[in-house]
Protein backbone atom coordinates (compact mmCIF):
# COMPACT_ATOMS: atom_id res chain seq x y z
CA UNK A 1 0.00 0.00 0.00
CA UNK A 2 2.72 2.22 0.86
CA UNK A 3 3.90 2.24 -2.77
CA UNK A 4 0.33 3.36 -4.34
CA UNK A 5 0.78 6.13 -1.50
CA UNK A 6 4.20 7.06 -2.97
CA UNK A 7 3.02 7.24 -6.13
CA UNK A 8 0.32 9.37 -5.89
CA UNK A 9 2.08 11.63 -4.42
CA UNK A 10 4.34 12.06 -7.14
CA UNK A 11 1.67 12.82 -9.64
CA UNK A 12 1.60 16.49 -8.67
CA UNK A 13 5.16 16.26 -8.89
CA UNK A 14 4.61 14.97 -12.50
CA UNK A 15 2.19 17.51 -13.43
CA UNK A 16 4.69 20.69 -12.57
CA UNK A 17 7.02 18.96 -14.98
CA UNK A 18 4.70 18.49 -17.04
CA UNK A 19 4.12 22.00 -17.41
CA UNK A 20 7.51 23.14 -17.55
CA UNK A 21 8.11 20.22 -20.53
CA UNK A 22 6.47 23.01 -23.22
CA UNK A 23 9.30 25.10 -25.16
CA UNK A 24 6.42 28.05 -25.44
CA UNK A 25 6.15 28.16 -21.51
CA UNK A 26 9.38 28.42 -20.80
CA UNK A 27 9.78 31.15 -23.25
CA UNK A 28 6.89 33.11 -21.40
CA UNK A 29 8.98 32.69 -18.11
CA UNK A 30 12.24 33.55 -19.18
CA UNK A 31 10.67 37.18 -20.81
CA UNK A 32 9.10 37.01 -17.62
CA UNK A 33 12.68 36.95 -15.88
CA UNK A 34 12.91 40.61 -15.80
CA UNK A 35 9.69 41.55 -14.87
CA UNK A 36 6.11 42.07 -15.23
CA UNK A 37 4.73 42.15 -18.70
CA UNK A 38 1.22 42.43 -20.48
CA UNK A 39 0.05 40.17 -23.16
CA UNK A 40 1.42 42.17 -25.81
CA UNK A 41 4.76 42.73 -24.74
CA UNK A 42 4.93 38.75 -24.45
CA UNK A 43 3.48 38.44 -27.69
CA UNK A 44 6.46 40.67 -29.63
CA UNK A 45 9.17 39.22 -27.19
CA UNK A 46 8.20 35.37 -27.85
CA UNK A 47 6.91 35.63 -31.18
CA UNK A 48 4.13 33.91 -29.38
CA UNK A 49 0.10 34.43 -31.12
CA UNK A 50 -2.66 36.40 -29.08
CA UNK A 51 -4.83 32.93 -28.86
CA UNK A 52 -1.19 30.57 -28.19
CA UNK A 53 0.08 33.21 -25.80
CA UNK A 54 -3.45 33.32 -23.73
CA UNK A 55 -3.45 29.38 -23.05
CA UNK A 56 -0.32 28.90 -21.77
CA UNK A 57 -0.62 31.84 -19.59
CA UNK A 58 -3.99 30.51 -17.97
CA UNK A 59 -2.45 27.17 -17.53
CA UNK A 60 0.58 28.89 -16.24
CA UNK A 61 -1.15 31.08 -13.76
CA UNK A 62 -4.02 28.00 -13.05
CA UNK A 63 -0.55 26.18 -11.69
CA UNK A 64 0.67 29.07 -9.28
CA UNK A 65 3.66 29.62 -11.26
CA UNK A 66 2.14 32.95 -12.77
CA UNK A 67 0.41 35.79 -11.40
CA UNK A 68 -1.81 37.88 -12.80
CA UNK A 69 -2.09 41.92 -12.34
CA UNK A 70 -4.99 43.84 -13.90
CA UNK A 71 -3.60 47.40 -14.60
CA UNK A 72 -5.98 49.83 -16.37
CA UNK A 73 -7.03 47.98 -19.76
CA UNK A 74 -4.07 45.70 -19.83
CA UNK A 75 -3.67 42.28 -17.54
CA UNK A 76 0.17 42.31 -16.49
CA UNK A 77 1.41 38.87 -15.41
CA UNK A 78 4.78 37.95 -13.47
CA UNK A 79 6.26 34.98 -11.80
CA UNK A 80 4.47 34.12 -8.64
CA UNK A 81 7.31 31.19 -7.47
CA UNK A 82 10.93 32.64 -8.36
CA UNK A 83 12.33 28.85 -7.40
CA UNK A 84 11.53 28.41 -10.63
CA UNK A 85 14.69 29.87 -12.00
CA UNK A 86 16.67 28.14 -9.89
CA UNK A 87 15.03 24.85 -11.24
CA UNK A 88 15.53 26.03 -15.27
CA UNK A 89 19.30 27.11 -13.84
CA UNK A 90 19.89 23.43 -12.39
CA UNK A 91 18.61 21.61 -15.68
CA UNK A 92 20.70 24.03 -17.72
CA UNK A 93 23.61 24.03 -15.90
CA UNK A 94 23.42 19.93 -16.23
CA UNK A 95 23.02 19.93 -19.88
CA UNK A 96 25.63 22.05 -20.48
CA UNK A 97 27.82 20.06 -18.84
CA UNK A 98 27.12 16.86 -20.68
CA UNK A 99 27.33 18.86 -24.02
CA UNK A 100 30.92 19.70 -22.92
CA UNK A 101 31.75 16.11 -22.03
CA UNK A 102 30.35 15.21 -25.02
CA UNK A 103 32.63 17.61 -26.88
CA UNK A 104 35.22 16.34 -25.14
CA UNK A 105 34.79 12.52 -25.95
CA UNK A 106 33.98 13.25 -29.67
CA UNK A 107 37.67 15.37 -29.36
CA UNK A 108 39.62 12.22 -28.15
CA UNK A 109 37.70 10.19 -30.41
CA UNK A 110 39.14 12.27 -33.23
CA UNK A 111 42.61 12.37 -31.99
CA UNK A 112 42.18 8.24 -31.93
CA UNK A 113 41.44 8.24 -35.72
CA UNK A 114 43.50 10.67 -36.90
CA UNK A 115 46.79 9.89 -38.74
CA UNK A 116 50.08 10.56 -37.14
């Protein structure tokens, strides 16, 4: 039983990765990096459409990762959770580290086949 407990408490776990596995999301938050921004500034710095842009932001913002500020005529959003960074950082900083020891293999690799 203690395993069907363990697992269901990993699907919320799931689910926030889940969000985060969308390149268009993580676009929003990293223009979102600097600050608060309405719709249409996210639009022109993603490249992002009105209807596109709209949907992730709700799911974003349904999630908690997103807030949402109404300002006049214009709805600003910003991150709600700032962890996130550190999260994108972590995975980033990992990759780029196996792209480098990648390098690195497909370097000695060469140096194996080349002639002398």
């Amino acid at each position: 039983m203690q395993n069907t407990a363990s697992s269901s408490a990993l699907i919320p776990v799931a689910e926030y990765f889940k969000l985060l596995s969308e390149v268009s999301r993580l676009q929003i938050l990293n223009c979102l990096r600097s600050g608060a921004m309405n719709v249409t500034e996210i639009s022109e710095a993603t490249g992002l459409g009105q209807a596109n842009l709209s949907k992730h932001l709700k799911i974003l913002t349904q999630a908690g990762i997103l807030s949402r500020q109404p300002v006049g005529v214009s709805v600003y959003y910003e991150i709600n959770d700032p962890l996130i960074f550190e999260l994108c950082e972590l995975v980033c900083d990992r990759l780029s580290d196996r792209i480098q020891q990648q390098a690195e293999e497909i370097k000695q690799l060469k140096t194996l086949h080349s002639p002398h």
